[in-house]
Protein backbone atom coordinates (compact mmCIF):
# COMPACT_ATOMS: atom_id res chain seq x y z
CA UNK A 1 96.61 79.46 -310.15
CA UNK A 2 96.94 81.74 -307.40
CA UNK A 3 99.79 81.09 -304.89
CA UNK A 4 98.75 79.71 -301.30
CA UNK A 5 98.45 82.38 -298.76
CA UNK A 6 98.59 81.52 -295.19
CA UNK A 7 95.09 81.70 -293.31
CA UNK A 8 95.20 84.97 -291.01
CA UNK A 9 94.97 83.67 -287.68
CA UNK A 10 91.90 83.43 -285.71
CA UNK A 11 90.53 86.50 -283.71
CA UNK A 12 90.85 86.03 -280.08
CA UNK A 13 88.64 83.25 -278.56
CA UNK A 14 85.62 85.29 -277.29
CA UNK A 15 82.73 85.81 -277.90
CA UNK A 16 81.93 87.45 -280.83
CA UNK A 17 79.50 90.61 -281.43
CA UNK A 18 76.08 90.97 -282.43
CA UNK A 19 75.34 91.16 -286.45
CA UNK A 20 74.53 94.64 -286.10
CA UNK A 21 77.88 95.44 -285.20
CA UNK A 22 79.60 93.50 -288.00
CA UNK A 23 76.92 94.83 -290.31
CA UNK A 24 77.82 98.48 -288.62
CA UNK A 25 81.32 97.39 -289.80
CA UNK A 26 81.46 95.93 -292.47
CA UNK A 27 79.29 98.47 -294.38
CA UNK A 28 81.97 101.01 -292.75
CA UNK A 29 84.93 98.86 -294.27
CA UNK A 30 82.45 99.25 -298.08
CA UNK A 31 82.13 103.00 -297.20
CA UNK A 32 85.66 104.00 -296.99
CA UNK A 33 86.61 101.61 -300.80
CA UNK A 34 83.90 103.45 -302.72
CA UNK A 35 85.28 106.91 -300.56
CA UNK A 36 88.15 106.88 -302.42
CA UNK A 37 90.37 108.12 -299.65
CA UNK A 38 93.48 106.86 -297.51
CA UNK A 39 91.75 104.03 -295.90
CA UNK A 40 93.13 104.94 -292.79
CA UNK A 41 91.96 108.44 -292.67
CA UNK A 42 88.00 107.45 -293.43
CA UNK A 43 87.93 105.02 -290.60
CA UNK A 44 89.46 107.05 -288.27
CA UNK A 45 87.07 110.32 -289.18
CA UNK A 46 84.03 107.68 -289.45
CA UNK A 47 85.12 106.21 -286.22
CA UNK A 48 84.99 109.43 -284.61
CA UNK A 49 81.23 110.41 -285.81
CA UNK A 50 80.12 106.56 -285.26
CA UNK A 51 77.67 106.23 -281.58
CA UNK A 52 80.43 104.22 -278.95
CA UNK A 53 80.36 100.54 -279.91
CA UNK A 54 82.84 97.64 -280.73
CA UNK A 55 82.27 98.75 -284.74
CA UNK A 56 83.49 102.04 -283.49
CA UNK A 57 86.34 100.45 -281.92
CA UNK A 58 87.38 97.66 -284.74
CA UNK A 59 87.50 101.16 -286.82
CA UNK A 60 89.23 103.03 -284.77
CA UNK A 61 91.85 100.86 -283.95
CA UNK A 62 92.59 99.31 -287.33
CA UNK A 63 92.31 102.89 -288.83
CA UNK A 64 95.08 103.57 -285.92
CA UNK A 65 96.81 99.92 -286.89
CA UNK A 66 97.52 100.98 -291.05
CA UNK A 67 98.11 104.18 -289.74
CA UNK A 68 101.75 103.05 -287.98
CA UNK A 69 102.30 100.97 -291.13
CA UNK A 70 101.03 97.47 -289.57
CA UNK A 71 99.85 95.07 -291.49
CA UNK A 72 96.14 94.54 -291.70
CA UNK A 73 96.19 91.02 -290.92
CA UNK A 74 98.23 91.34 -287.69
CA UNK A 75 95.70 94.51 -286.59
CA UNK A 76 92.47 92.53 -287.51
CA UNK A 77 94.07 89.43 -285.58
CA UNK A 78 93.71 91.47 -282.22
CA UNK A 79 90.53 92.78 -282.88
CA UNK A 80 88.42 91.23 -279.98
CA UNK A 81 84.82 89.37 -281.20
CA UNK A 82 85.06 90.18 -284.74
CA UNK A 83 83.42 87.88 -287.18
CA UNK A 84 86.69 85.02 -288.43
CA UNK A 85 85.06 85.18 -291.57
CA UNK A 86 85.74 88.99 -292.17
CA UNK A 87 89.29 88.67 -290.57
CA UNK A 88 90.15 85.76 -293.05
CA UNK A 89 88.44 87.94 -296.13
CA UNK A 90 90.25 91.12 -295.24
CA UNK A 91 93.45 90.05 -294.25
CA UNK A 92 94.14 88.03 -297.82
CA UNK A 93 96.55 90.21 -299.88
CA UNK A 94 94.38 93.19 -301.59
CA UNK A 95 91.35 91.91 -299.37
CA UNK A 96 90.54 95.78 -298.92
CA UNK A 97 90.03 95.97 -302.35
CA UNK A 98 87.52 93.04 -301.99
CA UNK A 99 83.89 95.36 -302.85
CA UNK A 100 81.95 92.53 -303.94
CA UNK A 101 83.08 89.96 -301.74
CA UNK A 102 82.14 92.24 -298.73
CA UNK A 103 78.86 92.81 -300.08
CA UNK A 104 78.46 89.16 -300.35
CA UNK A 105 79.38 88.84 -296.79
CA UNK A 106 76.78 91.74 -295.76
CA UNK A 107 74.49 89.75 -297.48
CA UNK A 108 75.24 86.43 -296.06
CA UNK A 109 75.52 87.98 -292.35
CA UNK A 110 72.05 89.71 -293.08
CA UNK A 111 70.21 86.43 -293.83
CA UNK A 112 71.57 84.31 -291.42
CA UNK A 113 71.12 86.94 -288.46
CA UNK A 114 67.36 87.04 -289.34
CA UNK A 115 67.29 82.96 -289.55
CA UNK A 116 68.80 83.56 -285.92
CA UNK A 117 66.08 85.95 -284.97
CA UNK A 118 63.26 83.61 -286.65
CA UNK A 119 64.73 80.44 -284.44
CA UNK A 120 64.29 82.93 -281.26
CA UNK A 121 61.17 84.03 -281.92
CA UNK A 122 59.96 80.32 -282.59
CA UNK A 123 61.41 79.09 -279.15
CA UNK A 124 60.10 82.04 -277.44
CA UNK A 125 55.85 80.98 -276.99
CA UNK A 126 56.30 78.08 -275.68
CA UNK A 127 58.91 79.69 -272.97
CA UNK A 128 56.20 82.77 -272.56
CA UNK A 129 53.74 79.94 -271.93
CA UNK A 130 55.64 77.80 -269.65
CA UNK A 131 56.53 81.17 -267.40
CA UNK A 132 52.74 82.23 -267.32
CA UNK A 133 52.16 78.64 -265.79
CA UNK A 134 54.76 78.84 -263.29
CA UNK A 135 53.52 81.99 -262.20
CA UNK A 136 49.63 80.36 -262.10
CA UNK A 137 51.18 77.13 -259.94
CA UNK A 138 52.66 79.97 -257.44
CA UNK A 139 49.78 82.11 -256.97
CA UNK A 140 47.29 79.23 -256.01
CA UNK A 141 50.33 77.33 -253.71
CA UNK A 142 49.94 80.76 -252.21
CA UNK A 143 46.22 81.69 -251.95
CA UNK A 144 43.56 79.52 -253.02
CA UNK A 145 44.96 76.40 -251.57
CA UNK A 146 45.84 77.20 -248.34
CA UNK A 147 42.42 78.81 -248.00
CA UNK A 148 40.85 75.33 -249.27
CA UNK A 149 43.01 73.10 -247.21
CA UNK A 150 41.63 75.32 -244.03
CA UNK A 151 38.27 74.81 -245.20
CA UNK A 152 38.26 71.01 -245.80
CA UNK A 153 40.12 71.24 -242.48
CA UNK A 154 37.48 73.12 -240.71
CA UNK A 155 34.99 70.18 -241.77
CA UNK A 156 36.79 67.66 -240.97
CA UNK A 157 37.37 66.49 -244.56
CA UNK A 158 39.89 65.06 -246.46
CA UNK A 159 41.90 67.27 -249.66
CA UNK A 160 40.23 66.04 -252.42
CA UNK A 161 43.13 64.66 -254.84
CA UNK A 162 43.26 67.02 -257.39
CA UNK A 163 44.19 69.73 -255.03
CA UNK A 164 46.89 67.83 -252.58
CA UNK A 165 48.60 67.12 -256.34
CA UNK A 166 49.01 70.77 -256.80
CA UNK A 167 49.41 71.42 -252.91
CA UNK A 168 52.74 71.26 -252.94
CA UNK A 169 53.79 74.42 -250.69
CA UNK A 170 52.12 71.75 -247.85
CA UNK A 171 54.79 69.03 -246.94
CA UNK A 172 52.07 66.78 -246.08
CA UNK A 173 50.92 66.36 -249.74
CA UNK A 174 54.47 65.04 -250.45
CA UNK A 175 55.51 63.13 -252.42
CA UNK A 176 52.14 62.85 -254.71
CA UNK A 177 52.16 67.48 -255.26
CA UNK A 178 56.04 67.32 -256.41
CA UNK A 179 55.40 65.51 -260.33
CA UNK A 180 52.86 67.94 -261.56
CA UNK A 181 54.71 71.46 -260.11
CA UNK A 182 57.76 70.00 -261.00
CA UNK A 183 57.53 69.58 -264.52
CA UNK A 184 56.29 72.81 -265.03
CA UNK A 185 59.49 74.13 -263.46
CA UNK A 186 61.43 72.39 -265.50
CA UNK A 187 59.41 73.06 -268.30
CA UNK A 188 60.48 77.08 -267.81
CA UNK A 189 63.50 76.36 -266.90
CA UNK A 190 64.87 74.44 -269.75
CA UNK A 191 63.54 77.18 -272.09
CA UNK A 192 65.01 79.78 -270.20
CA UNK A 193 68.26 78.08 -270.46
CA UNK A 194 67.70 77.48 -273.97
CA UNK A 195 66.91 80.96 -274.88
CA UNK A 196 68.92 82.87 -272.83
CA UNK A 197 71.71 81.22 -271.88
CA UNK A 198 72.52 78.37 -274.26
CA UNK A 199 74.62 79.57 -277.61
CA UNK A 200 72.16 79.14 -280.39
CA UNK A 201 74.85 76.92 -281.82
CA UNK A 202 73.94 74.26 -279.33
CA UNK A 203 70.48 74.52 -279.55
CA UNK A 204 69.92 71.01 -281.18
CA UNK A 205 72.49 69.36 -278.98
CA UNK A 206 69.45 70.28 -275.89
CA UNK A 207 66.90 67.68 -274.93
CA UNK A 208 64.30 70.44 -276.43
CA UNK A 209 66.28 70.91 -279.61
CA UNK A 210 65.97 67.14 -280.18
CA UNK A 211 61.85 67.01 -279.59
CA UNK A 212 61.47 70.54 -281.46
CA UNK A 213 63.62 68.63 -284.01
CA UNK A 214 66.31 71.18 -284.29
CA UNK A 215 69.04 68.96 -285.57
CA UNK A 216 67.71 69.14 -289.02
CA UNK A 217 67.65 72.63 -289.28
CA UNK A 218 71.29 72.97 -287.54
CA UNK A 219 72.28 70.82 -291.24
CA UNK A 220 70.58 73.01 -293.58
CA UNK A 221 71.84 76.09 -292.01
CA UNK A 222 75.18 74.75 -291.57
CA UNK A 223 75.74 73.61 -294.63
CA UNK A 224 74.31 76.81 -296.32
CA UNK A 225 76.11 78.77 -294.44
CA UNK A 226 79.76 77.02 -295.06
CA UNK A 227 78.72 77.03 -298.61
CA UNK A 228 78.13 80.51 -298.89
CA UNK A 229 81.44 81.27 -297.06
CA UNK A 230 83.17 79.22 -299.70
CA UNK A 231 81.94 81.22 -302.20
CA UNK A 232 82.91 84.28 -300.46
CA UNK A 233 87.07 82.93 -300.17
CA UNK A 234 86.81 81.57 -303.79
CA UNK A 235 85.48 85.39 -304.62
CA UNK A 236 88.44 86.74 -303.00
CA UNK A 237 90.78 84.52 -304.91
CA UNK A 238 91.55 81.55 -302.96
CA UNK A 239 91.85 78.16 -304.79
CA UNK A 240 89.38 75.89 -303.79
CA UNK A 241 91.49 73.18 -301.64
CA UNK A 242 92.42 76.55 -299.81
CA UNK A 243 89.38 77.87 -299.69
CA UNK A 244 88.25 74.99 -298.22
CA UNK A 245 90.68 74.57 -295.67
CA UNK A 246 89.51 78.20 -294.55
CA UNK A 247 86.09 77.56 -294.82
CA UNK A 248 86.56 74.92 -291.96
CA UNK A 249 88.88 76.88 -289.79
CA UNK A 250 86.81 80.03 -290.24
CA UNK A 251 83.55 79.11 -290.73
CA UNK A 252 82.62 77.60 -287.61
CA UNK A 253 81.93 73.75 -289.20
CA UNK A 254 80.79 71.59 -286.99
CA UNK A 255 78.87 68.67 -288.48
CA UNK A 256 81.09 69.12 -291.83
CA UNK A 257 84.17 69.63 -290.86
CA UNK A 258 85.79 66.06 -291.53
CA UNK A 259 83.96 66.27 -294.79
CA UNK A 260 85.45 69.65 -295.65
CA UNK A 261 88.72 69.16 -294.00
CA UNK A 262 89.32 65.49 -295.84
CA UNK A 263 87.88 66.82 -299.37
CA UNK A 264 90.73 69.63 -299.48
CA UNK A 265 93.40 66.93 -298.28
CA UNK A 266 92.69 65.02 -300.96
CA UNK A 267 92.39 67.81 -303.71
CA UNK A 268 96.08 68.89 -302.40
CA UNK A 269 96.92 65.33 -303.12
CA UNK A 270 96.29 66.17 -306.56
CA UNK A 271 93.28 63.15 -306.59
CA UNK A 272 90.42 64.10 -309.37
CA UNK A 273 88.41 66.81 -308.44
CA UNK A 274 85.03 65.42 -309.59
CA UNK A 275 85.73 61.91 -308.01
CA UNK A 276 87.19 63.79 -304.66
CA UNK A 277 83.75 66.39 -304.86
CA UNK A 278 81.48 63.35 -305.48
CA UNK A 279 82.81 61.42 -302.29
CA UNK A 280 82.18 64.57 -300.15
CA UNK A 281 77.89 64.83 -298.29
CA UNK A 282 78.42 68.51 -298.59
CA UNK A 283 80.08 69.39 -302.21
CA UNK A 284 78.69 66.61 -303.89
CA UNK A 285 76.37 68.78 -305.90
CA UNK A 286 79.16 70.91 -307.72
CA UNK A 287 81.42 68.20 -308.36
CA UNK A 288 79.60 68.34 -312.31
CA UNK A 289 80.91 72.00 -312.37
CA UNK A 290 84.11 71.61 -311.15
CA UNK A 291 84.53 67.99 -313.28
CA UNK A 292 83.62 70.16 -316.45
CA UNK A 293 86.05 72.79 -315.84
CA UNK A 294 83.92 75.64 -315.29
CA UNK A 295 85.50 78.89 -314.51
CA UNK A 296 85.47 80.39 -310.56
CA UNK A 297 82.45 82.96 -311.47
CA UNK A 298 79.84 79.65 -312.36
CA UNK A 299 81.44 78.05 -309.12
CA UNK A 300 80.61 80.97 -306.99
CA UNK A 301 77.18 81.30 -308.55
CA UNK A 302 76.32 77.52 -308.40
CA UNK A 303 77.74 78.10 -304.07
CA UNK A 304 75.55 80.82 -303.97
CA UNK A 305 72.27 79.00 -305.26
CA UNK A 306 72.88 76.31 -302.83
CA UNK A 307 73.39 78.36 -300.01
CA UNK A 308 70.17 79.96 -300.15
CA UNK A 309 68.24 76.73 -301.01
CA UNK A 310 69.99 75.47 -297.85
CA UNK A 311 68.70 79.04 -296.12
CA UNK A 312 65.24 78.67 -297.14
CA UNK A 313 65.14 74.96 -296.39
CA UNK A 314 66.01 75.88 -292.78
CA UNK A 315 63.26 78.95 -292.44
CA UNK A 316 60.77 76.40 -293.48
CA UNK A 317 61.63 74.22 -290.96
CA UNK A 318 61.82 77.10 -288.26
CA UNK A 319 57.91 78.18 -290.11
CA UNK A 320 56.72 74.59 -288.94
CA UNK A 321 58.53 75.08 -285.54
CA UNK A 322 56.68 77.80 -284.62
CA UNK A 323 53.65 76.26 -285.68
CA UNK A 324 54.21 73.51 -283.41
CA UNK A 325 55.90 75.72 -280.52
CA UNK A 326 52.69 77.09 -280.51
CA UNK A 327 50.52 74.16 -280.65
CA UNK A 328 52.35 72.61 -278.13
CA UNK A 329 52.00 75.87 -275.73
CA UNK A 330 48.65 76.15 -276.69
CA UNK A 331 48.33 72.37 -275.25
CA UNK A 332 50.31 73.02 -272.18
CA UNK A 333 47.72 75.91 -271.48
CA UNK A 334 44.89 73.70 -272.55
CA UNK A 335 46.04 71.09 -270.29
CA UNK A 336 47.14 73.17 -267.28
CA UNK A 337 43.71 74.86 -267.17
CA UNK A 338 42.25 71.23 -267.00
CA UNK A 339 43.98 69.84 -264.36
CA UNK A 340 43.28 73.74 -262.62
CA UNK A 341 39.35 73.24 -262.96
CA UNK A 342 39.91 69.92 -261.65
CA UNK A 343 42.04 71.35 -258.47
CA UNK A 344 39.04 74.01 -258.13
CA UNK A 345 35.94 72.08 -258.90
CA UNK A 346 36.60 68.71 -257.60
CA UNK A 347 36.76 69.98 -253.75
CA UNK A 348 33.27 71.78 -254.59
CA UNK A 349 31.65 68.37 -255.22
CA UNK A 350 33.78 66.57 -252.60
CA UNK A 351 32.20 69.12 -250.20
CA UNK A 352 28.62 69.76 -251.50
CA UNK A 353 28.43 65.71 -251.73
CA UNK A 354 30.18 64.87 -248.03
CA UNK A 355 28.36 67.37 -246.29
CA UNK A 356 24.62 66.68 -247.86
CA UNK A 357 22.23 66.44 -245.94
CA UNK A 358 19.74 63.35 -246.42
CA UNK A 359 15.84 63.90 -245.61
């Protein structure tokens, strides 16, 4: 069994780059093994040719790092918003040498980027949708009501109701204009946060994530993705209490990192790996593999299979989100043109019938 290697530590806390510049990197990093020169040198000339961006830099500087003899854990360690995964893969002994486990890791970061994408691109109807209807609630606080209120005014005739419950640029339609506007405010506003402020990590943690129902895609893609990053550190060599251990310092576990963190306690304990595996909601399903002894290749495979079913479990779920994000914006249109018609045609009858003339 291999000998435990220290985890490389963490890349400073920030926040860390967009998959295009890991990919940028990381198919740099493949580049310069199958180069077969000084991997200083190619990273430095690729560096040099590569558009300015942080893959640039992360070349750059750890081509300038090896160059002074530094070790490549100590240089990745300082590089700012790199990926902890990567750092921990290619700062285990020989991790340069690592080909196949950094085209796993291309491959994971590729598929999990687009399930990223996909969970945007649901959210982002409904928030075009709720926008478009704070936009419509402006324009007629601004135009077409005032110029009704004058005429009802002009007749001495009360605001019908529909219209004071939009009315609510006129103070004297408080309190009854402020629910309706309101919530179509907040309706905007809670997406915008959502989409373009809130970390798509804490997406289901929102009061929309919970009604969209994102908490049970948050477990499928967790859980795929710490499973394919265990396969990735038992590819590079680790053992798999170790691997472990890294998966849930590096991986970014959340909802399974007691599971992961208590599993590999008790495997370093020297407890039975099948009984330990069985216990555990996340590696339950390879504890047969790992009870019959198979080698780290069928383990890997077997972490690789489940990672994807996990993957394609969540883009389901994000296919019937968007379904229902746009149902639901389709119903918000459907119901703000209602109550609209109702604000426009109800002061037409209110009028024609208050102002009738009787033979």
């Amino acid at each position: 069994m291999a000998a435990p290697t220290r985890a490389p530590a963490s890349a400073p806390a920030t926040a860390m780059a967009s998959p295009e510049d890991l990919l940028s990197f990381a198919q740099t990093l493949q580049a310069a093994q199958a180069s077969g020169l000084p991997l200083s040198r190619f990273l430095s000339e690729a560096a040099a040719q590569m558009e300015p961006s942080p893959a640039a830099d992360w070349a750059g500087r750890l081509a300038d790092g090896l160059a002074r003899g530094r070790a490549p854990a100590d240089v990745l360690a300082g590089l700012t918003g790199l990926d902890e995964v990567l750092v921990a893969l290619l700062g285990i002994p020989g991790g340069f040498g690592l080909q196949e486990c950094l085209t796993a890791y291309v491959r994971q970061l590729v598929a999990y980027a687009r399930l990223g994408e996909h969970l945007r691109t649901a959210l982002f109807h409904p928030f075009l949708v709720a926008c478009l209807a704070v936009a419509n609630v402006a324009l007629i606080n601004l135009h077409l009501l005032p110029a009704m209120s004058a005429g009802f005014a002009a007749q001495r005739l009360p605001l019908p109701f529909m219209v004071r419950a939009w009315f609510v640029a006129d103070p004297s339609t408080w309190p009854l204009s402020i629910p309706l506007p309101a919530l179509v405010v907040a309706v905007a506003v809670s997406l915008t946060l959502l989409l373009w402020v809130t970390p798509p990590r804490d997406y289901p943690a929102t009061l929309i994530g919970r009604i969209l129902q994102l908490p049970r895609f948050a477990w499928h893609e967790e859980k795929g993705r710490l499973l394919g990053t265990l396969a990735l550190f038992l590819q590079a060599g680790r053992p798999l209490p170790e691997a472990m251990q890294w998966t849930a310092r590096h991986g970014g576990a959340r909802l399974f990192l007691a599971d992961l963190r208590q599993t590999a306690l008790r495997l370093e304990k020297g407890e039975p790996a099948a009984d330990v595996l069985w216990d555990s909601e996340m590696l339950g399903p390879i504890a047969a593999e790992v009870g019959q002894g198979g080698d780290t290749a069928q383990l890997v495979g077997r972490l690789d299979s489940l990672a994807r079913a996990h993957l394609g479990m969540a883009n389901g779920l994000l296919g019937r989100l968007e379904t229902v994000g746009q149902a639901a914006g389709l119903l918000l249109v459907g119901g703000l043109v209602l109550l609209l018609c109702l604000a426009f045609f109800q002061p037409y009858f209110a009028f024609t019938g208050q102002t009738a003339v009787t033979p």
